[in-house]
Protein backbone atom coordinates (compact mmCIF):
# COMPACT_ATOMS: atom_id res chain seq x y z
CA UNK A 1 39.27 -37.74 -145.28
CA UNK A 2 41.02 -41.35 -146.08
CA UNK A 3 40.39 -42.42 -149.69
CA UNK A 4 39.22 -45.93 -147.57
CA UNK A 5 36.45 -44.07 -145.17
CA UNK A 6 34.70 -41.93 -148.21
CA UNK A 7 33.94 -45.23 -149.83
CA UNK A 8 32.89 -47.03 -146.02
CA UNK A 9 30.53 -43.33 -145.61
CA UNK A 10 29.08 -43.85 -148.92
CA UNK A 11 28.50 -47.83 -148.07
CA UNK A 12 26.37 -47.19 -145.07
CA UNK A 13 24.49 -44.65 -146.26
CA UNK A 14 23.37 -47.47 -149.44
CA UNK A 15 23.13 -49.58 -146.32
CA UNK A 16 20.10 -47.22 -144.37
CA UNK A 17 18.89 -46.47 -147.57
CA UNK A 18 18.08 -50.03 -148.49
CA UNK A 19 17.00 -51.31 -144.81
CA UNK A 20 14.75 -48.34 -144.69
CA UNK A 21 13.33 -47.55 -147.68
CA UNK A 22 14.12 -50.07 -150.54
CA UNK A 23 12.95 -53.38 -148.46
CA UNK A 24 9.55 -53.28 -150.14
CA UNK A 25 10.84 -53.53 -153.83
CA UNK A 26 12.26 -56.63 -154.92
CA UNK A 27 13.53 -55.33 -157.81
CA UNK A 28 15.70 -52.31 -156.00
CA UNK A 29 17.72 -55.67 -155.30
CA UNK A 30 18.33 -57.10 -158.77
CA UNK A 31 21.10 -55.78 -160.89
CA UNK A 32 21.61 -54.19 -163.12
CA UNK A 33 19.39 -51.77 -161.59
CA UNK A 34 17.19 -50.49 -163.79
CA UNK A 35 16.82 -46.59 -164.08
CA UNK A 36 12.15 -47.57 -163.99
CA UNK A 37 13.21 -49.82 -160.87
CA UNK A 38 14.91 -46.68 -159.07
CA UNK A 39 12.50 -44.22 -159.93
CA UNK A 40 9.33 -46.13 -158.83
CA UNK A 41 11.57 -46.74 -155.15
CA UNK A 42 12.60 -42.95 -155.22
CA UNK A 43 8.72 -42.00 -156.13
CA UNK A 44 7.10 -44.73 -153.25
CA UNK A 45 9.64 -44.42 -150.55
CA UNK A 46 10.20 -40.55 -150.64
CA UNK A 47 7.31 -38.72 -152.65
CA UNK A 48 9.43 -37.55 -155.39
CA UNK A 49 8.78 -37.35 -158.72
CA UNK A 50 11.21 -38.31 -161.79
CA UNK A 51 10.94 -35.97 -164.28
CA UNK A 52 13.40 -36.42 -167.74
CA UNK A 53 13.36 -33.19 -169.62
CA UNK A 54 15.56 -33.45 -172.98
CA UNK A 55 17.92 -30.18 -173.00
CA UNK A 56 17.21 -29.85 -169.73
CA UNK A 57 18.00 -25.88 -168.36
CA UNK A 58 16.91 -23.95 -165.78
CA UNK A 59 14.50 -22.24 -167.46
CA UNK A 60 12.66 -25.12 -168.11
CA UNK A 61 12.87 -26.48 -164.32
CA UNK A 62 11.65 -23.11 -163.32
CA UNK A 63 8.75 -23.38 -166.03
CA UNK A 64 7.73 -26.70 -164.46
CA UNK A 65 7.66 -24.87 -160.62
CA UNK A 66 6.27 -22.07 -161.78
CA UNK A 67 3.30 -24.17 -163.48
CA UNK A 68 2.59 -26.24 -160.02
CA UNK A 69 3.18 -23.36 -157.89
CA UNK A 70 6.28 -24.47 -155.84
CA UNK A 71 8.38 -21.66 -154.37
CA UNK A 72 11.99 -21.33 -155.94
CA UNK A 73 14.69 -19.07 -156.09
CA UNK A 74 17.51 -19.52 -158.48
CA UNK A 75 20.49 -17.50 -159.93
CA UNK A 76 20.26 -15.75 -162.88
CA UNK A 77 23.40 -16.79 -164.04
CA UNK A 78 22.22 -20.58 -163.98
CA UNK A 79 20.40 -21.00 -166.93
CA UNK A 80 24.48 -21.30 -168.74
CA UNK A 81 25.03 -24.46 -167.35
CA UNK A 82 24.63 -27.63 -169.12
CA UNK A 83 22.83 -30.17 -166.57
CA UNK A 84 22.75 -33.32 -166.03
CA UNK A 85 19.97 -33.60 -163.16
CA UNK A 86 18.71 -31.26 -161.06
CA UNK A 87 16.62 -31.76 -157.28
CA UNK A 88 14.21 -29.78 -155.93
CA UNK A 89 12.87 -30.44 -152.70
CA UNK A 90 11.09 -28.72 -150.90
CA UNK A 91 8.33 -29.76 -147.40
CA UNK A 92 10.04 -33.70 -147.28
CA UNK A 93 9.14 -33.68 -151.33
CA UNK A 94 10.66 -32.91 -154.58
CA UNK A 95 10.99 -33.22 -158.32
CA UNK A 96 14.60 -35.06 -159.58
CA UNK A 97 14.58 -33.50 -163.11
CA UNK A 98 17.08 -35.65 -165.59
CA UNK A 99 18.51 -34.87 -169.11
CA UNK A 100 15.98 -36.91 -171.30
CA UNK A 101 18.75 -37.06 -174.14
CA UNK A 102 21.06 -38.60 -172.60
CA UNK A 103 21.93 -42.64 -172.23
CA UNK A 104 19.78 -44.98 -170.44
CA UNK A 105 23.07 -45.42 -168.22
CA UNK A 106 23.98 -42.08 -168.13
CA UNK A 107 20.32 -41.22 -166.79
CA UNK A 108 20.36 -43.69 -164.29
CA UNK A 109 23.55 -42.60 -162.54
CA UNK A 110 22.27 -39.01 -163.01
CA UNK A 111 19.40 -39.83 -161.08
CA UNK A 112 21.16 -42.01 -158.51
CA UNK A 113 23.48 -39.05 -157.84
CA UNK A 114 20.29 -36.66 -157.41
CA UNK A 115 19.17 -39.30 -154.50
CA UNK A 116 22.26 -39.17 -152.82
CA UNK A 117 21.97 -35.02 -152.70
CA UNK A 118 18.77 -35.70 -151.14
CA UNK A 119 19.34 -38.27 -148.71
CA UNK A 120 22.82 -36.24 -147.87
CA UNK A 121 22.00 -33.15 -147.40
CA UNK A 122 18.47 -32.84 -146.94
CA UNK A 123 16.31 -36.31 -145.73
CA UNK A 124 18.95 -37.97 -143.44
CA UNK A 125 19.74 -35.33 -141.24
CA UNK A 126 16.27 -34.46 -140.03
CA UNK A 127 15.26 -38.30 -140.46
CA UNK A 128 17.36 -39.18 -137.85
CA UNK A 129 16.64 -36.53 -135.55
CA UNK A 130 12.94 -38.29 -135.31
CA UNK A 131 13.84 -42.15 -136.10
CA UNK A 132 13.70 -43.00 -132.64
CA UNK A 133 10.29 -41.28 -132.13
CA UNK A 134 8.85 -42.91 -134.55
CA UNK A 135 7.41 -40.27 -136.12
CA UNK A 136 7.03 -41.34 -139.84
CA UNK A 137 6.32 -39.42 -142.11
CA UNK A 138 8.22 -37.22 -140.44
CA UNK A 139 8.12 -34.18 -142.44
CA UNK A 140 4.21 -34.03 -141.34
CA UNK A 141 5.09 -33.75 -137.72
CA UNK A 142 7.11 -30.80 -137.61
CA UNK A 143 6.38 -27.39 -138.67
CA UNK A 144 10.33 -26.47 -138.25
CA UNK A 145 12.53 -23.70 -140.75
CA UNK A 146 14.66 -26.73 -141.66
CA UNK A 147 11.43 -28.54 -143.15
CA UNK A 148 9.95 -25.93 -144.75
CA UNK A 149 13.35 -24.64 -146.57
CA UNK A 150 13.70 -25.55 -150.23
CA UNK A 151 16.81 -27.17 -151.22
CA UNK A 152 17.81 -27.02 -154.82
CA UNK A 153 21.07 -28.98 -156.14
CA UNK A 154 22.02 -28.06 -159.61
CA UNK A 155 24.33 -30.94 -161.30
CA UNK A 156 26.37 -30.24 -164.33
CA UNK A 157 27.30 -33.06 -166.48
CA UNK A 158 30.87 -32.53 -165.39
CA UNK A 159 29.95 -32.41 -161.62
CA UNK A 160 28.46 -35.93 -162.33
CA UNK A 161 30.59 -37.31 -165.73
CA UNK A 162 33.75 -36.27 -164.91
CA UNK A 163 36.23 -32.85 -166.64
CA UNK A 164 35.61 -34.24 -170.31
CA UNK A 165 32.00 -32.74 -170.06
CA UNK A 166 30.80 -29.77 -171.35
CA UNK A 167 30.59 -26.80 -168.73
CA UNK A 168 28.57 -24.36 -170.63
CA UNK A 169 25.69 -24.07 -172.96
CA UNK A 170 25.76 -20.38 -173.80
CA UNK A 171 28.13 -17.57 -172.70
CA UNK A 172 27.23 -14.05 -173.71
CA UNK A 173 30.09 -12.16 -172.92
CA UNK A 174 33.25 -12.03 -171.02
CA UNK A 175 32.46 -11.03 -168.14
CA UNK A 176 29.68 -13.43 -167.71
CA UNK A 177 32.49 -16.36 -168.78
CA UNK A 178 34.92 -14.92 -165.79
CA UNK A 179 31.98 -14.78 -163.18
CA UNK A 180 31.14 -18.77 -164.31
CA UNK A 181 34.50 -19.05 -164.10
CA UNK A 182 34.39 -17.77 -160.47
CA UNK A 183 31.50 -19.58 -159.30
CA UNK A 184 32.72 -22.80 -160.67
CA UNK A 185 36.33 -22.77 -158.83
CA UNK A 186 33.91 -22.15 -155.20
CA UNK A 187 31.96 -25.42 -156.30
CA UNK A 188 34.81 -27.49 -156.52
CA UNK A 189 35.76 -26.81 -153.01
CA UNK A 190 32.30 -28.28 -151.83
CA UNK A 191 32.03 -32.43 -151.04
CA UNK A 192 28.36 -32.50 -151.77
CA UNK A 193 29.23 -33.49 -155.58
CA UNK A 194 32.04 -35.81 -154.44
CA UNK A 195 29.28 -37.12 -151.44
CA UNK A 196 26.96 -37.84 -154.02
CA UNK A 197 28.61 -39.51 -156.50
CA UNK A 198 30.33 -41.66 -154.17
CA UNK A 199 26.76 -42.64 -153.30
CA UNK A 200 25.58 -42.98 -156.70
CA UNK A 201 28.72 -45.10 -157.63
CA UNK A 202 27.59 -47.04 -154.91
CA UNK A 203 24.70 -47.76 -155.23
CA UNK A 204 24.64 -48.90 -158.84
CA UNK A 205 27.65 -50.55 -158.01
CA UNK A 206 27.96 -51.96 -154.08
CA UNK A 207 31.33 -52.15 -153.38
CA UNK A 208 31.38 -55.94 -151.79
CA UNK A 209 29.91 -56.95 -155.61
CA UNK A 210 32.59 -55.12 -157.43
CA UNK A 211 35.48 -56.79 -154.91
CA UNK A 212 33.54 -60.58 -155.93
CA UNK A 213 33.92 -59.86 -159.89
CA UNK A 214 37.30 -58.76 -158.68
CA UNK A 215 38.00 -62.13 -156.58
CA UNK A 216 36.33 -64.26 -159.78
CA UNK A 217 38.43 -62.16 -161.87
CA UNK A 218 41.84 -63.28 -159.91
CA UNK A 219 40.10 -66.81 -159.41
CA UNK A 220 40.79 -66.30 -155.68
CA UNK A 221 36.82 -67.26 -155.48
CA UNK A 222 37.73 -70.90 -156.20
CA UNK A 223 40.94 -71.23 -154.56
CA UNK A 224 43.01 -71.06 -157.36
CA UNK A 225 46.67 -69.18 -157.27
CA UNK A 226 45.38 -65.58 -157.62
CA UNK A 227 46.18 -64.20 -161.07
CA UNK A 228 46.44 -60.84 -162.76
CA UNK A 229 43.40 -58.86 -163.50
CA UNK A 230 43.47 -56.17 -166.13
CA UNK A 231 41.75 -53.04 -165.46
CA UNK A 232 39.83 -53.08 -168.67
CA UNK A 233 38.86 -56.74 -168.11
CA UNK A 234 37.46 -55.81 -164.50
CA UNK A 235 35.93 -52.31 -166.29
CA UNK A 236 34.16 -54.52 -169.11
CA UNK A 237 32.81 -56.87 -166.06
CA UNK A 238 31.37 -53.96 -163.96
CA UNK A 239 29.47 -52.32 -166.67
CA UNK A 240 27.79 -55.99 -168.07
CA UNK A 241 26.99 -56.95 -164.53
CA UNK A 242 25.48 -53.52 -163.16
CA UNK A 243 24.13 -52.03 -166.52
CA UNK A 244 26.35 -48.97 -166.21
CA UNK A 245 28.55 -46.82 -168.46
CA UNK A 246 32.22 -48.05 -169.10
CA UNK A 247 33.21 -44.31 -167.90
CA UNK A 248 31.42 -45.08 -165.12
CA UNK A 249 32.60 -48.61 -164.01
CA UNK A 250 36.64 -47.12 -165.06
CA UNK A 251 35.94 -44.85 -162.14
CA UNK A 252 34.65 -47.24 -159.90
CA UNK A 253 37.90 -49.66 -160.76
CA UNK A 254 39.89 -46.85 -160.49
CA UNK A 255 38.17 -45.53 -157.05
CA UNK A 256 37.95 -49.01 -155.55
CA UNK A 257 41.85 -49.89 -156.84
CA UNK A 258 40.66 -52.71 -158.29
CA UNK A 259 43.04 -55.10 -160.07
CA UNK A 260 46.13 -53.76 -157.77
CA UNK A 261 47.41 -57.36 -158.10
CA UNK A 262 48.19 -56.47 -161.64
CA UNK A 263 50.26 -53.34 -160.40
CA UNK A 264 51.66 -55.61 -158.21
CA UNK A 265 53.52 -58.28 -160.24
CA UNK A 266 54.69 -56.06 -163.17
């Protein structure tokens, strides 16, 4: 897929999101968005709960589902991982569980990136089978397998924060290291992660406000002679104006190629 059409997917997606679901908040609209503003839209628009854990692991997702009697099945080998955010959803519902420790930033995005899982690869698809109905909520209609399947997405804080991140929290031998090892190489050939960060990024970030900091940037926005625009200049603006991580808004001028003008002239 073109680096152009990810970033166009990812746009509309934000787009539905907002026309459907995020029309009744005001504040969903204001940036920086804050990480109470998303949860309460995420909690009102699609019955899921936000639910920060600090050194959050599996075991203690699977304490929480255990305690309110929600069906789950998970891996043995998942309680290694170091996470980030975790979704559960399960009959049109869910818990987004979040690292509690982490950054106010670093939270948000994590739960923004959890959203996109669920609108992705869970809400959208049978959404739109019943938009045109009508039939809202639609996950009261239907008694189908695709409704009543849980759907579980397990995000390290490298699938979301880049190869810097820790991978592991424990290891107890080798053998478990080469089968993490394993399982990690057959995640990186799934697009979900990429999918939802993409929509995460955003967003927290809409890509036609990151290309007007980049215009005011260049002073194209007042007619002047465009001018060069650092990358860290454009990075520093991103992450004042949307309330994000610098990582974060590097990626996003990095992903967006903003600033080219810069590469252009020297």
């Amino acid at each position: 897929m073109k680096h152009e059409q990810r970033h166009r997917i990812a746009q509309e997606v934000v787009d539905w999101v907002r026309q459907h679901c995020f029309k009744e908040n005001r504040d969903s609209s204001v940036y920086p968005l804050s990480f109470e503003a998303l949860s309460t839209v995420i909690r009102e628009s699609f019955r899921i709960a936000v639910h920060p854990l600090p050194q959050l692991d599996i075991n203690k997702i699977t304490a929480v589902l255990s305690r309110l009697e929600l069906p789950f099945e998970f891996a043995t080998l998942d309680r290694y991982w170091a996470l980030a955010g975790f979704l559960y959803a399960h009959h049109g519902s869910g818990i987004i569980f979040i690292e509690e420790t982490d950054p106010e930033e670093r939270q948000k995005f994590s739960l923004a990136h959890e959203l996109g899982h669920f609108i992705n690869d869970y809400y959208r698809p049978v959404y739109l089978k019943y938009e045109n109905n009508n039939t809202i909520p639609l996950f009261q209609e239907e008694e189908t397998a695709q409704l009543r399947q849980v759907v579980s997405a397990r995000c390290t804080k490298r699938d979301i924060f880049g190869e810097s991140e820790p991978e592991l929290v424990e290891v107890n031998n080798k053998q478990n290291e080469q089968l993490l090892v394993e399982l990690r190489r057959e995640q990186k050939e799934k697009f979900k992660e990429i999918k939802a960060n993409f929509f995460a990024a955003e967003l927290l970030m809409p890509m036609e406000e990151c290309e007007r900091i980049e215009h005011e940037c260049e002073g194209t926005s007042r007619g002047e002679p465009a001018r060069p625009c650092r990358s860290d200049g454009l990075t520093a603006a991103l992450t004042k104006q949307f309330g994000v991580s610098r990582s974060a808004a590097a990626i996003r001028v990095e992903e967006l190629r903003l600033g080219v003008l810069e590469e252009r002239l020297f």
